[in-house]
Protein backbone atom coordinates (compact mmCIF):
# COMPACT_ATOMS: atom_id res chain seq x y z
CA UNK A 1 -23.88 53.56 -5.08
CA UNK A 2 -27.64 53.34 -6.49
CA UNK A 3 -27.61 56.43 -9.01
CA UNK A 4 -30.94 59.04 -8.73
CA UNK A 5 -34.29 57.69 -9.27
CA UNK A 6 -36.06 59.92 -12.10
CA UNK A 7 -38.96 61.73 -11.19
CA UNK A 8 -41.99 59.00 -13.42
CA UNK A 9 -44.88 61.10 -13.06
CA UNK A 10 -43.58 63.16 -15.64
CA UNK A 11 -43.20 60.93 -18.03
CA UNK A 12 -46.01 59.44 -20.55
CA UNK A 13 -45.33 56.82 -23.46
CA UNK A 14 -47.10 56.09 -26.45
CA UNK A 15 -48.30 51.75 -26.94
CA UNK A 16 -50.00 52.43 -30.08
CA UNK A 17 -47.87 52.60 -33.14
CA UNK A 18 -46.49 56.11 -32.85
CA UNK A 19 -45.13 58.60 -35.89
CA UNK A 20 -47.53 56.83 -38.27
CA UNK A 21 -45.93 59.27 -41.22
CA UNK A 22 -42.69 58.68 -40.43
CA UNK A 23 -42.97 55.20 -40.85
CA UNK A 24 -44.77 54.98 -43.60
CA UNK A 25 -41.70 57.72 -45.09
CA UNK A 26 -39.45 55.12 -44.10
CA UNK A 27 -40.88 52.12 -45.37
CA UNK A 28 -41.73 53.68 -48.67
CA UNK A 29 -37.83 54.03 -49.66
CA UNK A 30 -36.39 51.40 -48.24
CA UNK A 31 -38.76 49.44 -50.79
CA UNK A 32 -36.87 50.64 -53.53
CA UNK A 33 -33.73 48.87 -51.16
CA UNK A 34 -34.91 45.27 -51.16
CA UNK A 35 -32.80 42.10 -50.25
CA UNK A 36 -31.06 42.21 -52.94
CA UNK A 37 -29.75 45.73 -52.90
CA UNK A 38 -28.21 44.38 -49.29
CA UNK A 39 -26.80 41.05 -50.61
CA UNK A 40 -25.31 42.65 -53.13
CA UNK A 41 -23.23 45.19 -50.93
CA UNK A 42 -22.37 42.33 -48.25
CA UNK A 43 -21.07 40.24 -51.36
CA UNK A 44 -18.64 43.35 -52.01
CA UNK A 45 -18.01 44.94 -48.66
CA UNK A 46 -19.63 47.74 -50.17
CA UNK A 47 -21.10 51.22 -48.55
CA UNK A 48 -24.90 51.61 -49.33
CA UNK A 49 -24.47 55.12 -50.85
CA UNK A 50 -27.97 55.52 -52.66
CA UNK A 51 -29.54 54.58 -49.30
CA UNK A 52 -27.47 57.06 -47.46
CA UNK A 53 -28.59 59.54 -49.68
CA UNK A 54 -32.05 58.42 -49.86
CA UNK A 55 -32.03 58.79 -46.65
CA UNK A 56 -30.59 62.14 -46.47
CA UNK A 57 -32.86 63.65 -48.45
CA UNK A 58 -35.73 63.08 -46.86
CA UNK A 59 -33.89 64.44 -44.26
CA UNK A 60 -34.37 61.58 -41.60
CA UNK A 61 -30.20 61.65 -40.69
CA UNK A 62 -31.05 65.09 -39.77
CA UNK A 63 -33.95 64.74 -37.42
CA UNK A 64 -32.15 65.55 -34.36
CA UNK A 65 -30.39 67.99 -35.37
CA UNK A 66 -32.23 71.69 -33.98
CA UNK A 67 -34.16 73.41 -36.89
CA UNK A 68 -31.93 76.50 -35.84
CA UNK A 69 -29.35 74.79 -37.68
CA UNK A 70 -30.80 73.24 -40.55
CA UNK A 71 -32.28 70.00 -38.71
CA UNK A 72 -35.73 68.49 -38.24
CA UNK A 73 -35.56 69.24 -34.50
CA UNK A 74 -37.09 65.56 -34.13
CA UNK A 75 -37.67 63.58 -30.83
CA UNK A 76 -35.29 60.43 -29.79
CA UNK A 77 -38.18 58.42 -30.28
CA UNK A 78 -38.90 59.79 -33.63
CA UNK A 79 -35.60 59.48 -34.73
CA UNK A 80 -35.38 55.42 -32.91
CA UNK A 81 -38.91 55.17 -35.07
CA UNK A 82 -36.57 55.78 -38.61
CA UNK A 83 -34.33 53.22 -37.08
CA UNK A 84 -36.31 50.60 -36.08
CA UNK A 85 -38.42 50.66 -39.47
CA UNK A 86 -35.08 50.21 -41.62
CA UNK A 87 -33.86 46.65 -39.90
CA UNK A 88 -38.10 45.78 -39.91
CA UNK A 89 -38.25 46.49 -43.47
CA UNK A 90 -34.78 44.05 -43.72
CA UNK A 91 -32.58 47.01 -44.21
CA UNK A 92 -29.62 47.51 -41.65
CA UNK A 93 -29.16 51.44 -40.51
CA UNK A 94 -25.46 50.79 -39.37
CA UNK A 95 -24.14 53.31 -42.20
CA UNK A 96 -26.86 55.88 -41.25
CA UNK A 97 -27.18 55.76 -37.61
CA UNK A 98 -24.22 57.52 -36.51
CA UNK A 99 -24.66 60.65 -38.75
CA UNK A 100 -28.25 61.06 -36.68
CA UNK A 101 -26.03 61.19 -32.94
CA UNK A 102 -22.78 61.54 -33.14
CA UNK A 103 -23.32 65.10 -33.85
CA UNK A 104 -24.91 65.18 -30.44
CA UNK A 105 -21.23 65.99 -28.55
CA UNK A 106 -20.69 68.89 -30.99
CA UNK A 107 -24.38 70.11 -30.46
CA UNK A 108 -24.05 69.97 -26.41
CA UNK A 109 -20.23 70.61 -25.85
CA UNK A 110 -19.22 73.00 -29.15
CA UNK A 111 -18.84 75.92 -29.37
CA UNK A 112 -21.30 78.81 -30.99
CA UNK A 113 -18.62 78.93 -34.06
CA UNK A 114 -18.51 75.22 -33.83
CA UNK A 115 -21.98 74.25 -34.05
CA UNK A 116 -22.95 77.04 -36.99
CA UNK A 117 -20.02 76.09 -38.92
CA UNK A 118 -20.48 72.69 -38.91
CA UNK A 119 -24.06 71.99 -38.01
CA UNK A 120 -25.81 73.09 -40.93
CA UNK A 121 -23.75 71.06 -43.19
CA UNK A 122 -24.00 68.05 -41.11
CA UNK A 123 -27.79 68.56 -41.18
CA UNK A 124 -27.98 68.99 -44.91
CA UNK A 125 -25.51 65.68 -45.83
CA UNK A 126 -22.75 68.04 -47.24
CA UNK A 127 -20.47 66.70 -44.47
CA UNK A 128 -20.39 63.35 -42.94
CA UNK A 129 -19.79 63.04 -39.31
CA UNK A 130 -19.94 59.10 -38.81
CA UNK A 131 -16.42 58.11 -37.87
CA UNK A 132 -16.17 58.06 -33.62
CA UNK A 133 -12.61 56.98 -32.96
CA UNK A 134 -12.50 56.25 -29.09
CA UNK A 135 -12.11 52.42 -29.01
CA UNK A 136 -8.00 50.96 -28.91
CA UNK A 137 -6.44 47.69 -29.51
CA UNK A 138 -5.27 47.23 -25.84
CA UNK A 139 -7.48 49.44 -23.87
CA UNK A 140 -11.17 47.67 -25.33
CA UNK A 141 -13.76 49.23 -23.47
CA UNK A 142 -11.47 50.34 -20.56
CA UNK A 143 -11.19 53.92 -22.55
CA UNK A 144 -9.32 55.94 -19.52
CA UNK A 145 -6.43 53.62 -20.20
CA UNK A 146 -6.12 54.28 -24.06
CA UNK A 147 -2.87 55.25 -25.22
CA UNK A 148 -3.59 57.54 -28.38
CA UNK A 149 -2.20 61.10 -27.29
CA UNK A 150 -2.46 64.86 -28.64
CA UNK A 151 -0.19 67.44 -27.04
CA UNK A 152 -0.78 71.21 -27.34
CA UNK A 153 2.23 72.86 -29.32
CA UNK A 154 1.27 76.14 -30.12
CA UNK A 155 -1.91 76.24 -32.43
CA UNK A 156 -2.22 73.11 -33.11
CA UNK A 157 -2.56 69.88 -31.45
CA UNK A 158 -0.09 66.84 -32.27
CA UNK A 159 -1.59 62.82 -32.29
CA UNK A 160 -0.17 59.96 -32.37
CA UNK A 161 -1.81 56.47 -31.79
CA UNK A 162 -4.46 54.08 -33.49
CA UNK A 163 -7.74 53.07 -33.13
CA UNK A 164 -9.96 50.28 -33.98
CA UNK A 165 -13.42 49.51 -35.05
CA UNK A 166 -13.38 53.06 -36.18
CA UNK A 167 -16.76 52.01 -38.47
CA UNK A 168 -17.49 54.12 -41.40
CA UNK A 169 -13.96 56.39 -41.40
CA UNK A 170 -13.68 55.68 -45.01
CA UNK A 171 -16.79 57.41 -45.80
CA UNK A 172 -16.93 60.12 -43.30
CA UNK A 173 -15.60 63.62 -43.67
CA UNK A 174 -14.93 64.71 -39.91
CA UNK A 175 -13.82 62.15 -36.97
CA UNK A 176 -15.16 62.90 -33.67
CA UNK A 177 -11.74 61.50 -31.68
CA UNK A 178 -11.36 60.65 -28.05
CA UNK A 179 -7.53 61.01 -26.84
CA UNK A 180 -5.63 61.35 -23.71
CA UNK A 181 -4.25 65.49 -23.16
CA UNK A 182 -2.23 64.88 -19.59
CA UNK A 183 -0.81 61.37 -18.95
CA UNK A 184 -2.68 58.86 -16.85
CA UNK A 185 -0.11 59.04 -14.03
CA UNK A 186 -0.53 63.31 -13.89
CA UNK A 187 -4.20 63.00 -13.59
CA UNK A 188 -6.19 62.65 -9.78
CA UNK A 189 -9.18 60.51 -11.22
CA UNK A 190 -8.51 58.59 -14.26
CA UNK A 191 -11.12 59.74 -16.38
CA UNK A 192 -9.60 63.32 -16.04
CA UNK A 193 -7.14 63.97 -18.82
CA UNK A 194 -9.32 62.94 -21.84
CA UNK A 195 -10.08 65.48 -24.73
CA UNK A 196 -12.53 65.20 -27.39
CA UNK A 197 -11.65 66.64 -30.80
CA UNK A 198 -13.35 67.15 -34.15
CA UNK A 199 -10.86 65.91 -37.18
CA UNK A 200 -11.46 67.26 -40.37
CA UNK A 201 -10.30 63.75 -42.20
CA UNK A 202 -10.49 65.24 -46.00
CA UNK A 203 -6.95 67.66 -44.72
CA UNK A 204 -6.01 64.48 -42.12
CA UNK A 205 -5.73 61.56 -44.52
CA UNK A 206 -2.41 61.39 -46.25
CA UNK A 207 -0.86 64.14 -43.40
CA UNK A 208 -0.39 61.85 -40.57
CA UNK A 209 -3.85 59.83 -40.90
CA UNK A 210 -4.24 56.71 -42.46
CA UNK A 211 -7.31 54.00 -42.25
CA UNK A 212 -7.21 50.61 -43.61
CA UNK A 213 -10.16 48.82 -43.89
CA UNK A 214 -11.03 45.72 -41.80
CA UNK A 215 -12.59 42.64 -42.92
CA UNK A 216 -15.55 41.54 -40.72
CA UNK A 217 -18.30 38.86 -40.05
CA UNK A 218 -20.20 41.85 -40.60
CA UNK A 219 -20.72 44.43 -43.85
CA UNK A 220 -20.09 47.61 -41.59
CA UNK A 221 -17.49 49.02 -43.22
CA UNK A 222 -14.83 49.22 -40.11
CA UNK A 223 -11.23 50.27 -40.14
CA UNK A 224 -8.45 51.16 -38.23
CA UNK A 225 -6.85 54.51 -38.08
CA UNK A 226 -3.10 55.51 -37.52
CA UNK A 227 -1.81 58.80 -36.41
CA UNK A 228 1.55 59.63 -36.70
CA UNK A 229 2.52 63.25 -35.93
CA UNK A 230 -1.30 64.50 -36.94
CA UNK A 231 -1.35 67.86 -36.56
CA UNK A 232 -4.29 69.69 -36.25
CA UNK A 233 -5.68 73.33 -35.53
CA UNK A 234 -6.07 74.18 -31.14
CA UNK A 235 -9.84 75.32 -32.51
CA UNK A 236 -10.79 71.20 -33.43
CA UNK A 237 -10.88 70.70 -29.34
CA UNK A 238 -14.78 70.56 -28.45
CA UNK A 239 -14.92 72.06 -25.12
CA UNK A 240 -12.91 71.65 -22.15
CA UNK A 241 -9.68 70.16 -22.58
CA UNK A 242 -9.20 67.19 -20.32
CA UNK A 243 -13.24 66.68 -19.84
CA UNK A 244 -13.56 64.50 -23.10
CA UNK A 245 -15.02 61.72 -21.67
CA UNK A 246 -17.72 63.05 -20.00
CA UNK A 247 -18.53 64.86 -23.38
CA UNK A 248 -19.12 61.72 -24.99
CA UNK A 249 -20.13 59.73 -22.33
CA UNK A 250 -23.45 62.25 -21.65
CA UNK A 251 -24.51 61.14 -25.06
CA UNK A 252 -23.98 57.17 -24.47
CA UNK A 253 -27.36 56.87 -23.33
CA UNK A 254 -28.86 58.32 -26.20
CA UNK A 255 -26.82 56.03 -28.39
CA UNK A 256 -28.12 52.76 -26.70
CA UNK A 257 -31.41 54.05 -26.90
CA UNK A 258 -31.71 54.43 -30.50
CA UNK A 259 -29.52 51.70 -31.66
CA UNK A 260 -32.07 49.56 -29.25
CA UNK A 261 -34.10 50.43 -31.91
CA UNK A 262 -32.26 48.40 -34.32
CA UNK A 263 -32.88 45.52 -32.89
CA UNK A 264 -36.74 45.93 -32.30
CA UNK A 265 -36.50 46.09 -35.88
CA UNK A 266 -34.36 43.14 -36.20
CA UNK A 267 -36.53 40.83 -33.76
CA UNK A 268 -39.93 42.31 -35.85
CA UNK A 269 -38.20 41.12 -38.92
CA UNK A 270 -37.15 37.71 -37.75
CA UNK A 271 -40.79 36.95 -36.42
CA UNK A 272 -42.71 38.30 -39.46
CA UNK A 273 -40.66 35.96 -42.11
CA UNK A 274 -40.72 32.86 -39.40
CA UNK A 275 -44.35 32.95 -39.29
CA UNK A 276 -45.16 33.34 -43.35
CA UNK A 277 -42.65 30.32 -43.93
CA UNK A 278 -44.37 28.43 -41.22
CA UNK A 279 -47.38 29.24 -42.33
CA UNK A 280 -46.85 28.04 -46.23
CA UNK A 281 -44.06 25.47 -45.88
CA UNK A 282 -46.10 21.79 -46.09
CA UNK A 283 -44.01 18.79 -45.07
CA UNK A 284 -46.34 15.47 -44.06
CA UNK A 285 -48.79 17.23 -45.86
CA UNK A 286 -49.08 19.74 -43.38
CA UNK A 287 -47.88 23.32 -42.72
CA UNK A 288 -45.50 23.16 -40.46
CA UNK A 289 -46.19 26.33 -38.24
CA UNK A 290 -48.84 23.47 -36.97
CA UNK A 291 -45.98 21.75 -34.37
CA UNK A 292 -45.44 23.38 -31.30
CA UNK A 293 -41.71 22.71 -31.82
CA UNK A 294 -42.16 25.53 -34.03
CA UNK A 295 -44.62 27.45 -32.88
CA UNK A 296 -43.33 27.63 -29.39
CA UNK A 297 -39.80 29.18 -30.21
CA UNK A 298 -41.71 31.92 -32.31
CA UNK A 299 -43.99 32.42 -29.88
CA UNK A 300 -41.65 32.91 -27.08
CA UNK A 301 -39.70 35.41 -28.77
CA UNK A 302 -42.64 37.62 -29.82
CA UNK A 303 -43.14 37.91 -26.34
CA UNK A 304 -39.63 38.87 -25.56
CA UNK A 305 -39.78 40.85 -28.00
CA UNK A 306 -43.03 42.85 -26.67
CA UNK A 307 -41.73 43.21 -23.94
CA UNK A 308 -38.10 44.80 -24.54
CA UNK A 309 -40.20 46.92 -26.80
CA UNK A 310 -41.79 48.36 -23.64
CA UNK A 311 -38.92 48.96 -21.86
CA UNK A 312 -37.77 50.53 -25.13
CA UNK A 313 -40.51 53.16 -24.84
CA UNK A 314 -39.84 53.69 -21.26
CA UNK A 315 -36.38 54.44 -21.66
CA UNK A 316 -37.00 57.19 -24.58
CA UNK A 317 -40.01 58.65 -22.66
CA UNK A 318 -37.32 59.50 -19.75
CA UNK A 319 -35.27 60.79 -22.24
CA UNK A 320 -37.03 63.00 -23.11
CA UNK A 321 -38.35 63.97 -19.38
CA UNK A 322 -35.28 65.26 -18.98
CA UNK A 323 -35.06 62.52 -16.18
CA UNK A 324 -31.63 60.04 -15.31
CA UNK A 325 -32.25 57.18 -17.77
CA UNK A 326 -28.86 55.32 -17.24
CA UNK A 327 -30.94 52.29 -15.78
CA UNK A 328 -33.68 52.17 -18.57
CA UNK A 329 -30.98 53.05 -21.32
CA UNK A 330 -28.64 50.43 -20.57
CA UNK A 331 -31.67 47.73 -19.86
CA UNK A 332 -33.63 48.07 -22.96
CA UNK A 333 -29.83 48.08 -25.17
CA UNK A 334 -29.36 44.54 -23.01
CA UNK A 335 -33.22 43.20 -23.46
CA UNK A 336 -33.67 44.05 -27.28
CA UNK A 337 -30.51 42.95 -28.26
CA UNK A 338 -31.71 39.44 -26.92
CA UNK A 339 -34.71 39.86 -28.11
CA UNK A 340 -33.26 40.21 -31.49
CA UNK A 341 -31.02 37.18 -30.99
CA UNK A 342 -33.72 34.91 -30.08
CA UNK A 343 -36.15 35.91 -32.76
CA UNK A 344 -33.20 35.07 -35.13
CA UNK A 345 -32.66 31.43 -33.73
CA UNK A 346 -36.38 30.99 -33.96
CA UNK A 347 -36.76 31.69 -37.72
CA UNK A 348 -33.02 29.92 -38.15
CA UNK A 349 -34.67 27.06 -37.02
CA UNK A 350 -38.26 27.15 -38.85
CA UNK A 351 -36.53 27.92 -42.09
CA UNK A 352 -33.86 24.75 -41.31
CA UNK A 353 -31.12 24.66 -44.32
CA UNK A 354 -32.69 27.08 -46.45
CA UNK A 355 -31.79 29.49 -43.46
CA UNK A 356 -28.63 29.33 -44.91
CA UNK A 357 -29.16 30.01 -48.21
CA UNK A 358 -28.45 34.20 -49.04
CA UNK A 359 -31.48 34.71 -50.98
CA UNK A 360 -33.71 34.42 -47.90
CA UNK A 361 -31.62 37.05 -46.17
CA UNK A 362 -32.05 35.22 -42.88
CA UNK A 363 -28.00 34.87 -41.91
CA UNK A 364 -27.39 38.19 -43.33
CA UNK A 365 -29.74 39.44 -40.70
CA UNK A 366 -28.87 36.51 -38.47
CA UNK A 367 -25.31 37.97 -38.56
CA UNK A 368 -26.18 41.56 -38.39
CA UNK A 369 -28.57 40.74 -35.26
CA UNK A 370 -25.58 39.35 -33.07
CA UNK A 371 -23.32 42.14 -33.15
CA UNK A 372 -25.64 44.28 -30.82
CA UNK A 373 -24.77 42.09 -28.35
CA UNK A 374 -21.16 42.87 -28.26
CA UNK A 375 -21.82 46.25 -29.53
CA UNK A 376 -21.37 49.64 -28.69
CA UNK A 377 -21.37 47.98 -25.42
CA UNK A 378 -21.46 44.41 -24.37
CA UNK A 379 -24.22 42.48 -22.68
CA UNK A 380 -21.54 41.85 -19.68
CA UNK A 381 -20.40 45.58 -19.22
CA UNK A 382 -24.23 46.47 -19.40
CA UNK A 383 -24.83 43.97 -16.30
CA UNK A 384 -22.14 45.19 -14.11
CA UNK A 385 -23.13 47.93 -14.46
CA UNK A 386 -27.17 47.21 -13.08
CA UNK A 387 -25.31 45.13 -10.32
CA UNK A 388 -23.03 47.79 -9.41
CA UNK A 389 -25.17 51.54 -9.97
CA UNK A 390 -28.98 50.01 -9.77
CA UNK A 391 -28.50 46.90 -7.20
CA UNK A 392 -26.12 48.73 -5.09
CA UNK A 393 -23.32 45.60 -5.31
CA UNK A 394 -19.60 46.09 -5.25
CA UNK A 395 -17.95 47.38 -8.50
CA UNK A 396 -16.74 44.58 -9.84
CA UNK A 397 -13.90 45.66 -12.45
């Protein structure tokens, strides 16, 4: 079944290059960031603490957070803008991006104790909310059949189970977690049964959680998590037990939206360094940004690139409408993240071997540009879902 068509002719987008200040914010630290501050942390798997703090103070991982509670009270555009700037500028916003929306499921499903307690302190970088532990070894992306459990035992809630690709857990100070209340087989639809909870992982770790770190293509700082016996206080459930997944599914498409601004920023990069080293490498006495062989590849990815960007605005300007974006979200995650990809091939292939040299930054990036198409949700899952909920064909998982 088609899902409902938002209402358009409330919705207006910006083609100029919006939240001038912002940018200009953005781009001004992450100059004191260069290259080398990121090769260096890739070398050693490090976390980019400085630039998380940078960051922090200048209160961008705050932006949309309500000013009621200590936040900028910022647009998803605005915040996408802080994004998107990072990964143009060559940074990577992977150890800042969560701490902007993951708060979102305590903000729209906590409650009023919940979000002033924890809110404010979220908005001012005195906690860290960037761990999300929903994904499972055998489940994948097929979360209603994940196995980690917490049963009710008085006033506190017992888990047991693991998780994976639990990014950032080492660095984070609460866990938003994602496990099963009543057994699949008790449940009449099979996304009943889920509860979300909010871990406080400075009393967890060493009582029944542990994390080990895993090594990746990718500097993201990912782990895997253990419970054994965890025991946490009744009060950590954010609102209605066994309705966890549609708490953090209502905030999937703001997710895609923003981290679709990664890779706008990505593709922007790739393009901007293809064209100066086409422009100034000479070989035959001639720069060789003068054969179509390389110009075309460029070429054809700006426009990709343009155009994902559009789709890109669309998709936040229904956002914020207030309208059903689950076509334009999931679209413009698909379309930048190969927009991204492609601009990466193209300046792979204008820089040739030196593309794989660190100092140019080009694989770091190259590497870092890939992942968004396996990640938070994969290319494939993104078309079955058109096919199924936009084209009206027959679910086909």
């Amino acid at each position: 079944m088609s899902q409902a068509a938002p209402d358009l002719s409330a919705v207006s987008m910006d083609l100029g290059e919006d939240y001038p200040e912002i940018r200009a914010s953005v781009r001004r630290i992450c100059a004191d960031f260069p290259g080398s501050y990121w090769r260096d942390l890739d070398e050693k798997e490090a976390y980019p603490s400085d630039f998380v703090q940078a960051m922090t103070d200048a209160g961008f991982l705050s932006a949309l957070i309500p000013e009621e509670y200590g936040g900028a009270g910022l647009p998803l555009r605005a915040a996408g803008v802080v994004l998107e700037e990072i990964h143009a500028c060559g940074g990577n916003a992977g150890a800042t991006h969560a701490q902007m929306y993951t708060m979102g499921t305590v903000l729209r499903h906590g409650s009023a104790a919940q979000k002033s307690l924890y809110l404010p302190q979220i908005a001012s970088g005195a906690l860290r909310l960037q761990a999300f532990g929903v994904t499972e070894p055998t489940s994948g992306t097929d979360t209603t059949k994940l196995k980690t459990r917490a049963l009710r035992e008085g006033d506190e809630y017992v888990i047991n189970g693991q998780k994976i690709w639990t990014s950032r857990a080492l660095y984070s100070d609460l866990m938003l977690l994602l496990a099963r209340t009543t057994p699949l087989e008790d449940v009449k639809k099979k996304s009943e049964g889920l509860s979300v909870f909010l871990v406080d992982m400075r009393k967890a770790v060493g009582n029944g959680m542990t994390i080990r770190p895993i090594k990746a293509m990718i500097n993201h700082n990912t782990t895997e998590v253990f419970f054994d016996n965890l025991r946490i206080p009744a009060d950590s459930l954010i609102g209605q037990e066994g309705q966890g997944l549609r708490c953090i599914m209502d905030g999937m498409n703001a997710e895609r939206i923003l981290v679709a601004h990664e890779s706008i920023g990505d593709a922007k990069w790739f393009i901007k360094t293809a064209v100066k080293y086409a422009n100034e490498r000479v070989i035959f006495d001639r720069p060789i940004g003068k054969n179509q062989g390389i110009q075309f590849p460029i070429a054809k990815a700006y426009a990709q690139t343009q155009a994902a960007e559009l789709m890109l605005r669309k998709s936040a300007a229904v956002y914020e409408a207030n309208q059903p974006c689950g076509e334009y979200a999931n679209l413009t995650k698909l379309l930048t993240a190969e927009a991204a990809w492609e601009a990466g091939e193209a300046c792979m292939q204008t820089h040739g071997g030196f593309a794989y040299a660190r100092e140019y930054d080009i694989e770091r990036k190259w590497r870092e540009a890939r992942v968004q198409r396996t990640a938070p949700i994969s290319t494939n899952l993104i078309l079955s879902y058109i096919a199924e909920h936009v084209l009206g064909l027959p679910r086909s998982y």
